[in-house]
Protein backbone atom coordinates (compact mmCIF):
# COMPACT_ATOMS: atom_id res chain seq x y z
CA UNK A 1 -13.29 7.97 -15.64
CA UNK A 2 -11.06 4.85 -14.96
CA UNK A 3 -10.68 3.05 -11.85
CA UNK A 4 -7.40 1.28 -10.32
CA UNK A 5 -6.96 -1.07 -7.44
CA UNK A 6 -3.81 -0.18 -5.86
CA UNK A 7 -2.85 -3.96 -3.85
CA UNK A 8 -0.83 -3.42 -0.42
CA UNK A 9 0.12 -6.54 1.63
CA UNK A 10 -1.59 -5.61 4.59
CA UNK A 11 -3.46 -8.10 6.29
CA UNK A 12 -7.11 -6.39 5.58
CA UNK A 13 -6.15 -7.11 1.88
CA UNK A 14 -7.03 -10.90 2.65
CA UNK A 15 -10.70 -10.28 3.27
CA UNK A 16 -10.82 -8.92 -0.81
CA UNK A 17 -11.60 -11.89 -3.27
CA UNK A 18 -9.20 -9.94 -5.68
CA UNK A 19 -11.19 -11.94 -9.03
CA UNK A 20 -13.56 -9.69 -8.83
CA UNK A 21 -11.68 -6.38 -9.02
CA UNK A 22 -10.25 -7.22 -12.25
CA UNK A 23 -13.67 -7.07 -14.44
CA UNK A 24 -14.17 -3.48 -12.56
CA UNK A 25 -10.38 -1.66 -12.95
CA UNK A 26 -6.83 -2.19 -13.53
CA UNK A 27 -5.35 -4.19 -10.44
CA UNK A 28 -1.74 -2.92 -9.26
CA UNK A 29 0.17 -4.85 -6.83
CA UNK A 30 3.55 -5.21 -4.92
CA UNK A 31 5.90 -7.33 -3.96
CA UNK A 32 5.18 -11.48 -3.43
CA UNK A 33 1.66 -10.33 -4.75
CA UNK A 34 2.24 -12.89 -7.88
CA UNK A 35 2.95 -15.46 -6.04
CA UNK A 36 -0.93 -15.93 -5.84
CA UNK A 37 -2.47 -13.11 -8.00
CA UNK A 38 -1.30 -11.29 -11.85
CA UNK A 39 -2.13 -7.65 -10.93
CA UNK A 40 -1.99 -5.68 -14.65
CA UNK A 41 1.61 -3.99 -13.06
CA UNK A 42 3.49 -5.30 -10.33
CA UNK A 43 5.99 -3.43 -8.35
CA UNK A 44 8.79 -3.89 -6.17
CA UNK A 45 11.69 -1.48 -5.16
CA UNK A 46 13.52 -3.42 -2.34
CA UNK A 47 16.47 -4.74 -4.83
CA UNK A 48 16.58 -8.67 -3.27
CA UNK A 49 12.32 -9.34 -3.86
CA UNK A 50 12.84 -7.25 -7.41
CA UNK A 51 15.82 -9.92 -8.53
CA UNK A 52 13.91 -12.55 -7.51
CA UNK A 53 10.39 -11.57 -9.67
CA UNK A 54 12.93 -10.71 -12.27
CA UNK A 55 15.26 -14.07 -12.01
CA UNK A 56 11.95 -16.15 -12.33
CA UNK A 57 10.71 -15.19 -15.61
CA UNK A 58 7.39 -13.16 -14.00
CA UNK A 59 8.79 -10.06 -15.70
CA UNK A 60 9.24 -11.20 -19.03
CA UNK A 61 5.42 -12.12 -19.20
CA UNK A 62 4.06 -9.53 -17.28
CA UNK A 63 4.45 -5.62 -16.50
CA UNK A 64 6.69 -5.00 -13.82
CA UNK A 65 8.31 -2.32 -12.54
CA UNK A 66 11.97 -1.72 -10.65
CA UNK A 67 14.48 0.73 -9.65
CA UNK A 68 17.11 -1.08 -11.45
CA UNK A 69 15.48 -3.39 -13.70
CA UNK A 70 18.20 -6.39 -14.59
CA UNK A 71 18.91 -5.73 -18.68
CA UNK A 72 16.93 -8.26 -20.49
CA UNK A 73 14.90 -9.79 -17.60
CA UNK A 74 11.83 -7.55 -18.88
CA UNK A 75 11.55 -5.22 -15.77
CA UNK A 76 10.38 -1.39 -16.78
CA UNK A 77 12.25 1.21 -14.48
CA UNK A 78 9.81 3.55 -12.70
CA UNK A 79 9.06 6.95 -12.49
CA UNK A 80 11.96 9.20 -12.12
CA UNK A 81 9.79 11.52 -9.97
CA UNK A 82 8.77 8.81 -7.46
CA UNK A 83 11.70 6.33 -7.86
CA UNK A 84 12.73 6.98 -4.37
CA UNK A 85 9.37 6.42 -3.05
CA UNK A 86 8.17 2.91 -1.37
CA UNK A 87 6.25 -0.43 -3.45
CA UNK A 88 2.90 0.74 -2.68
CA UNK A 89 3.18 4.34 -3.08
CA UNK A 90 4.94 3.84 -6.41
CA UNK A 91 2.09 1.31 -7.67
CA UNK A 92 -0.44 4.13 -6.86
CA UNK A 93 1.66 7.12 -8.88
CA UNK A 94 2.11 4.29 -11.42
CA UNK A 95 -1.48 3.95 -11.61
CA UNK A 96 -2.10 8.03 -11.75
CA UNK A 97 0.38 8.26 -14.66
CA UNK A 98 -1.48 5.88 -16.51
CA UNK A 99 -4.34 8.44 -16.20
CA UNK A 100 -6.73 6.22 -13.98
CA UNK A 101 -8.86 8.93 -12.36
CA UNK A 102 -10.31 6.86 -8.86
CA UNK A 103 -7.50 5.36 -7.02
CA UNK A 104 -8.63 2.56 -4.11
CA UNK A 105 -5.84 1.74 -1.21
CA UNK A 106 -6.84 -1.68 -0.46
CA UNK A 107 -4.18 -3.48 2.02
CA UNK A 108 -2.23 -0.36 2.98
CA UNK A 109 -2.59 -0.77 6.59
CA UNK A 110 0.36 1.41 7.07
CA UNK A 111 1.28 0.04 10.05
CA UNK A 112 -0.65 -2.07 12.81
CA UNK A 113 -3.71 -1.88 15.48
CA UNK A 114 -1.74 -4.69 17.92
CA UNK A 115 1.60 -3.68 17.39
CA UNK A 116 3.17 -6.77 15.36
CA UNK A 117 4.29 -7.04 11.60
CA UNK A 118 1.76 -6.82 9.66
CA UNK A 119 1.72 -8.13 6.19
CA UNK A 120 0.76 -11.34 4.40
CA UNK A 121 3.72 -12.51 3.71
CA UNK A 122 4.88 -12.50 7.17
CA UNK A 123 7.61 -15.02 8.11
CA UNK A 124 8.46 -15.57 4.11
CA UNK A 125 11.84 -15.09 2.27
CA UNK A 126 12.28 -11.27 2.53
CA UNK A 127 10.40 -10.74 5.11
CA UNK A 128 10.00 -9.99 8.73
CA UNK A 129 9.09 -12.51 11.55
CA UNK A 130 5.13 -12.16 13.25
CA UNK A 131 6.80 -11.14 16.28
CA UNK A 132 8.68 -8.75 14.83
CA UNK A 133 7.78 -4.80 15.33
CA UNK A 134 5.87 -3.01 12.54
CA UNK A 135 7.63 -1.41 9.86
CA UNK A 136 7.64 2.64 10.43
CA UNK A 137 5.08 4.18 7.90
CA UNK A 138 5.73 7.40 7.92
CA UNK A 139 7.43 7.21 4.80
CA UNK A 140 4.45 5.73 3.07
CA UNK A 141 2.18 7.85 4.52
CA UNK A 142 4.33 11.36 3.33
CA UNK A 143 4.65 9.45 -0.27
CA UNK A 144 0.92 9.27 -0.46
CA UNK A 145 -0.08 12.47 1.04
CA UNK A 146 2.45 13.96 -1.95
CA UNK A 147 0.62 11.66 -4.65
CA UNK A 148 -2.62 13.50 -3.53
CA UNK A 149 -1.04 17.10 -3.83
CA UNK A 150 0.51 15.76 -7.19
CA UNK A 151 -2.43 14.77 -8.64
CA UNK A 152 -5.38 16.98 -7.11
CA UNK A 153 -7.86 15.98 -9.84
CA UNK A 154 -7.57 12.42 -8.87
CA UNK A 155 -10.08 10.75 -6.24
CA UNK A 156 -7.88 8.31 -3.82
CA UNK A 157 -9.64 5.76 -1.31
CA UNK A 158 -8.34 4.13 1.23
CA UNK A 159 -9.77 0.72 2.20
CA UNK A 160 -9.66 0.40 6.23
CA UNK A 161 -10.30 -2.81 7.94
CA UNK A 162 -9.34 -3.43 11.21
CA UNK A 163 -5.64 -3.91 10.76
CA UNK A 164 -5.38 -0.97 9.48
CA UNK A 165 -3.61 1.93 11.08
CA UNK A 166 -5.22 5.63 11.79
CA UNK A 167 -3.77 8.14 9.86
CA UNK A 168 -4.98 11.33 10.81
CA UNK A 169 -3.12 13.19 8.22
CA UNK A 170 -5.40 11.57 5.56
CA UNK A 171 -8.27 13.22 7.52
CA UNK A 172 -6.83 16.69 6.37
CA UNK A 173 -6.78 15.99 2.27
CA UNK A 174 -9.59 17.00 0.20
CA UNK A 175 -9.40 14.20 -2.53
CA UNK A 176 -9.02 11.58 0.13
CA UNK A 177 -12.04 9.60 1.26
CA UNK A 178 -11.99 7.13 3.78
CA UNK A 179 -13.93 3.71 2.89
CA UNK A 180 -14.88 0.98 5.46
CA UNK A 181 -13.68 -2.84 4.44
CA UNK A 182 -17.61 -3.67 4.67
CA UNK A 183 -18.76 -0.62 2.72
CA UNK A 184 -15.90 -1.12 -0.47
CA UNK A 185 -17.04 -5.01 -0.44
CA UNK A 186 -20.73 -4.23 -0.42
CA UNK A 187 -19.61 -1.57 -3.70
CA UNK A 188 -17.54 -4.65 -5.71
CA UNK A 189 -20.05 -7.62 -4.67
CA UNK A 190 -23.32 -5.73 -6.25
CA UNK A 191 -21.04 -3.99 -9.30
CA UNK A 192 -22.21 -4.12 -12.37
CA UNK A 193 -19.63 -2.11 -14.50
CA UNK A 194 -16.21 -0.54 -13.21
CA UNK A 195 -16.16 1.45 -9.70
């Protein structure tokens, strides 16, 4: 058994000290993530944010993954299988390829409880304003719900806090547990070992 932290830039993602989830799993994030934080693999699929990873140097020192990786930057091209699927769904099939058998959704709000953008890099190069209206995330949500039915034998959480958007299909999947923010902090603050 292997665990893997799957990073979303939802706002609950900002209550996570994310130092302490490396010593218990492999850390996967997305987008501006390493602007403050070296998850173990880093994805982006939106082409403008992948350039710009790419263009400064992150990629040749660190796995990242791309749809079109920029020859000799360092970028690794995903999945065929789940190229066409979003950042943070593709960070969690990366992280069930690599055979990781409990999968934790932290920061996937998948959309919003007050009906604004929300994401932690709101009002930042690429993306949207704090006024603007949330992204849809019913994308995300069917790319997830497919990783599940993909990989049956694989134990996903998702991390809620109270950004964080109900999704009652997740409700429905039998290798889907749902995980309070205060309950999955309580887990990595008194961890002695991995999750």
């Amino acid at each position: 058994m292997s665990t893997a932290f799957i990073l979303g830039n939802g706002k609950s993602r900002l209550l996570v000290d994310l130092t302490k989830l490396s010593p218990l799993g492999a850390t996967y994030g997305c987008n501006w993530l390493c602007k403050t934080f070296t998850p173990d693999c880093l994805v982006a699929t939106d082409r403008p944010i992948a350039d710009a990873i790419q263009q400064s140097g992150y990629a040749q020192k660190h796995r990242f993954h791309t749809r079109k990786p920029i020859v000799d930057l360092g970028g690794k091209d995903l999945s065929n299988q789940y190229k066409g699927f979003s950042s943070g769904p593709n960070a969690a099939a990366l992280a069930c390829i690599d055979g990781h058998s409990d999968i934790y959704l932290i920061g996937m709000d998948l959309g919003t409880t007050n009906g604004m953008f929300n994401n932690v890099y709101v009002d930042t190069q690429f993306y949207k304003k704090e006024l603007d209206p949330p992204t849809y995330a019913g994308n995300w949500i069917n790319q997830l719900v497919k990783l599940t039915e993909d990989y049956p034998n694989r134990q996903f959480y998702r991390v809620e806090g109270v950004e964080s958007a109900f999704v009652k299909q997740f409700n429905k999947i039998h290798n889907l547990k749902i995980l309070s923010m205060d309950k999955f902090l309580e887990m990595v603050n008194t961890a002695r070992g991995p999750l």
